[in-house]
Protein backbone atom coordinates (compact mmCIF):
# COMPACT_ATOMS: atom_id res chain seq x y z
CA UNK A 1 -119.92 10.73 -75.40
CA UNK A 2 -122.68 12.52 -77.32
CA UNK A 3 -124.00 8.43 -77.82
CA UNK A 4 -124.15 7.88 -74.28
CA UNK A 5 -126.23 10.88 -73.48
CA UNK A 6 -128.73 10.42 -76.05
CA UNK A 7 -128.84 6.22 -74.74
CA UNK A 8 -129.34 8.17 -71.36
CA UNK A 9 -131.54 10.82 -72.30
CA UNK A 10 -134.22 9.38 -69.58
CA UNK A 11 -131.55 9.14 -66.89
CA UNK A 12 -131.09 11.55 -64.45
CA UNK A 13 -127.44 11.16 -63.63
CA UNK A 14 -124.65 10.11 -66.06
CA UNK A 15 -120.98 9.82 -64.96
CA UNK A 16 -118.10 8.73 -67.46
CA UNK A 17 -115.56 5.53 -65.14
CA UNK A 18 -111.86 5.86 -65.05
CA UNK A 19 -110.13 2.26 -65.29
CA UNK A 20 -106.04 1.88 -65.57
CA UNK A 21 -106.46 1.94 -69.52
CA UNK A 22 -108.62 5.23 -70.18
CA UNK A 23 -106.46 7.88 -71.36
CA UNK A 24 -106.86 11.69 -71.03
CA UNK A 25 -109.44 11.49 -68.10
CA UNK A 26 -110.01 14.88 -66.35
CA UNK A 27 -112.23 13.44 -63.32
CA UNK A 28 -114.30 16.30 -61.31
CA UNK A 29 -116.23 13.65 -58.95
CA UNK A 30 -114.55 11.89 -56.54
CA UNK A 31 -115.46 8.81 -53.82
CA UNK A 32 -113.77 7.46 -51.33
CA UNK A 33 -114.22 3.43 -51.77
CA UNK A 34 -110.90 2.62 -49.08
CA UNK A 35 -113.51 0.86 -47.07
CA UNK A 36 -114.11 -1.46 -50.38
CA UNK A 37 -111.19 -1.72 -52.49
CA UNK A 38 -110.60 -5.16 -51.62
CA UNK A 39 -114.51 -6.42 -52.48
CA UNK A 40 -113.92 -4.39 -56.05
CA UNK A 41 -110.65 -6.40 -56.42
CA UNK A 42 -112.62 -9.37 -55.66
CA UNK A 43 -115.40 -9.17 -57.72
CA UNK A 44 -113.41 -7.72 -60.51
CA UNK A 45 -111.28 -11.78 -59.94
CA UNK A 46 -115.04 -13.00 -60.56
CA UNK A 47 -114.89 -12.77 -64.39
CA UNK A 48 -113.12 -14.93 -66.11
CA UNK A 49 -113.38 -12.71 -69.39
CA UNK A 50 -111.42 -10.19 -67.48
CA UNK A 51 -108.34 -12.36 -65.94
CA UNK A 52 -106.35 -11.74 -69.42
CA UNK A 53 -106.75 -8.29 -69.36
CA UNK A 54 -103.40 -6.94 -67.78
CA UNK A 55 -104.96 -3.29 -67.48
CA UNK A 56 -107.64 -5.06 -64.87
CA UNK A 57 -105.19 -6.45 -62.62
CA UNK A 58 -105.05 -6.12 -58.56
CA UNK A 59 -102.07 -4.19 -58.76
CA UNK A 60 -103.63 -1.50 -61.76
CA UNK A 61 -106.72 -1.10 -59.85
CA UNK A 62 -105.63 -0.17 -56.58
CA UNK A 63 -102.40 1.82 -57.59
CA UNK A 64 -104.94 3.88 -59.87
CA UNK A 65 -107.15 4.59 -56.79
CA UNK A 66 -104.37 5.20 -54.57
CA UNK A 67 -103.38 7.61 -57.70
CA UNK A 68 -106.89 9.36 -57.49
CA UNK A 69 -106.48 9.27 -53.46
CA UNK A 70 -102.96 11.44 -53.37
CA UNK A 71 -104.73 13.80 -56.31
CA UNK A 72 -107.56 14.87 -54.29
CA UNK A 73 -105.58 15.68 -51.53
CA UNK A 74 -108.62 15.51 -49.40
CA UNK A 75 -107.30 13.44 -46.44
CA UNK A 76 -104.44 11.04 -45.07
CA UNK A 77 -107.15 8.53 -43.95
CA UNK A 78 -108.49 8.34 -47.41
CA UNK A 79 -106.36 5.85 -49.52
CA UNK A 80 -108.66 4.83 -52.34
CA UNK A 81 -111.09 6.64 -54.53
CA UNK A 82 -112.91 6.46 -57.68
CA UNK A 83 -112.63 8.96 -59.92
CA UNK A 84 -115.92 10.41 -62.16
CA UNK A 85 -116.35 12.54 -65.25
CA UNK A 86 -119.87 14.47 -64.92
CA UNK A 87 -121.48 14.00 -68.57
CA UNK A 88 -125.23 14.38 -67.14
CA UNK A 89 -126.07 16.28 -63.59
CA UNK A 90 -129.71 16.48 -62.67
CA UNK A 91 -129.99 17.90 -59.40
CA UNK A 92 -133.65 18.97 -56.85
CA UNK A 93 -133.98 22.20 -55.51
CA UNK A 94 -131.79 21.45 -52.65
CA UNK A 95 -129.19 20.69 -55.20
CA UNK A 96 -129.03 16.68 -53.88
CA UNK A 97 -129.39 14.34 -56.80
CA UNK A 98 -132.34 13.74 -58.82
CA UNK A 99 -133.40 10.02 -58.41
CA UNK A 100 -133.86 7.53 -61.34
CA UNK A 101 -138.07 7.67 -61.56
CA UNK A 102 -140.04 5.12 -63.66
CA UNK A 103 -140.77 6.02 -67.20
CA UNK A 104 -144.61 5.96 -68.21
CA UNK A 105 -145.09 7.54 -71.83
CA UNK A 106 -147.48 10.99 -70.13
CA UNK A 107 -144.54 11.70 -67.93
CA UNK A 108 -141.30 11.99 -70.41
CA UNK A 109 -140.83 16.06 -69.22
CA UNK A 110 -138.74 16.65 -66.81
CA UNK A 111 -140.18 18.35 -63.94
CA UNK A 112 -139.90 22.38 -63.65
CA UNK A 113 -138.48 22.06 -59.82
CA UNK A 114 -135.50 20.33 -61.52
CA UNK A 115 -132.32 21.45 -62.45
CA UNK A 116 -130.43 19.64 -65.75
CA UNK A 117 -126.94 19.93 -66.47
CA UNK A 118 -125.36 18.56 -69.61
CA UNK A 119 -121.44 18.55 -70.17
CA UNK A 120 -119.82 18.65 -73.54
């Protein structure tokens, strides 16, 4: 983890991804994707490289977001979600997001108005 944040250290946002063979996940971010499950299923069908990989199959991917869906306990109408672990958080004053910004070597501070969270 430690790797990835240093790799990221320019990146505003960093959040760990849950598939069917990550063990021990504790997600705190969660999205509904109900309204795309089937694309993701799709796409994930697109690469060859993954086809042998049992752990990427149709049925693993949706019965882990369905998994995620029940554990939120948000809503009946939601049916899939993602599931996120925060390992960066950089958010603007009015605590939405901090966008990705271009890198040019007289601007590697980040801004004063900004709030940075790192999790460890």
């Amino acid at each position: 983890m430690l790797a990835t944040i240093e790799s990221g250290r320019f990146t505003p946002n960093i959040f760990g991804y849950e598939n069917p063979s990550t063990r021990n996940f504790q997600p705190v971010m969660y999205y509904d994707i109900s309204d795309v499950i089937d694309s993701k299923i799709g796409l994930i069908r697109l690469h060859e490289s993954k086809e042998s990989k049992i752990f990427l199959n149709s049925n693993s991917v949706k019965g882990l977001s369905q998994h995620r869906a029940i554990q939120t306990r948000l809503s009946d109408k939601i049916l899939n979600v993602e599931a996120f672990k925060i390992m960066k958080i950089t958010l603007e004053n009015d605590l939405t997001f901090f966008n990705t910004r271009r890198i040019v070597k007289e601007n590697l501070q980040t801004p004063k108005h900004v709030i940075e969270f790192i999790f460890k």
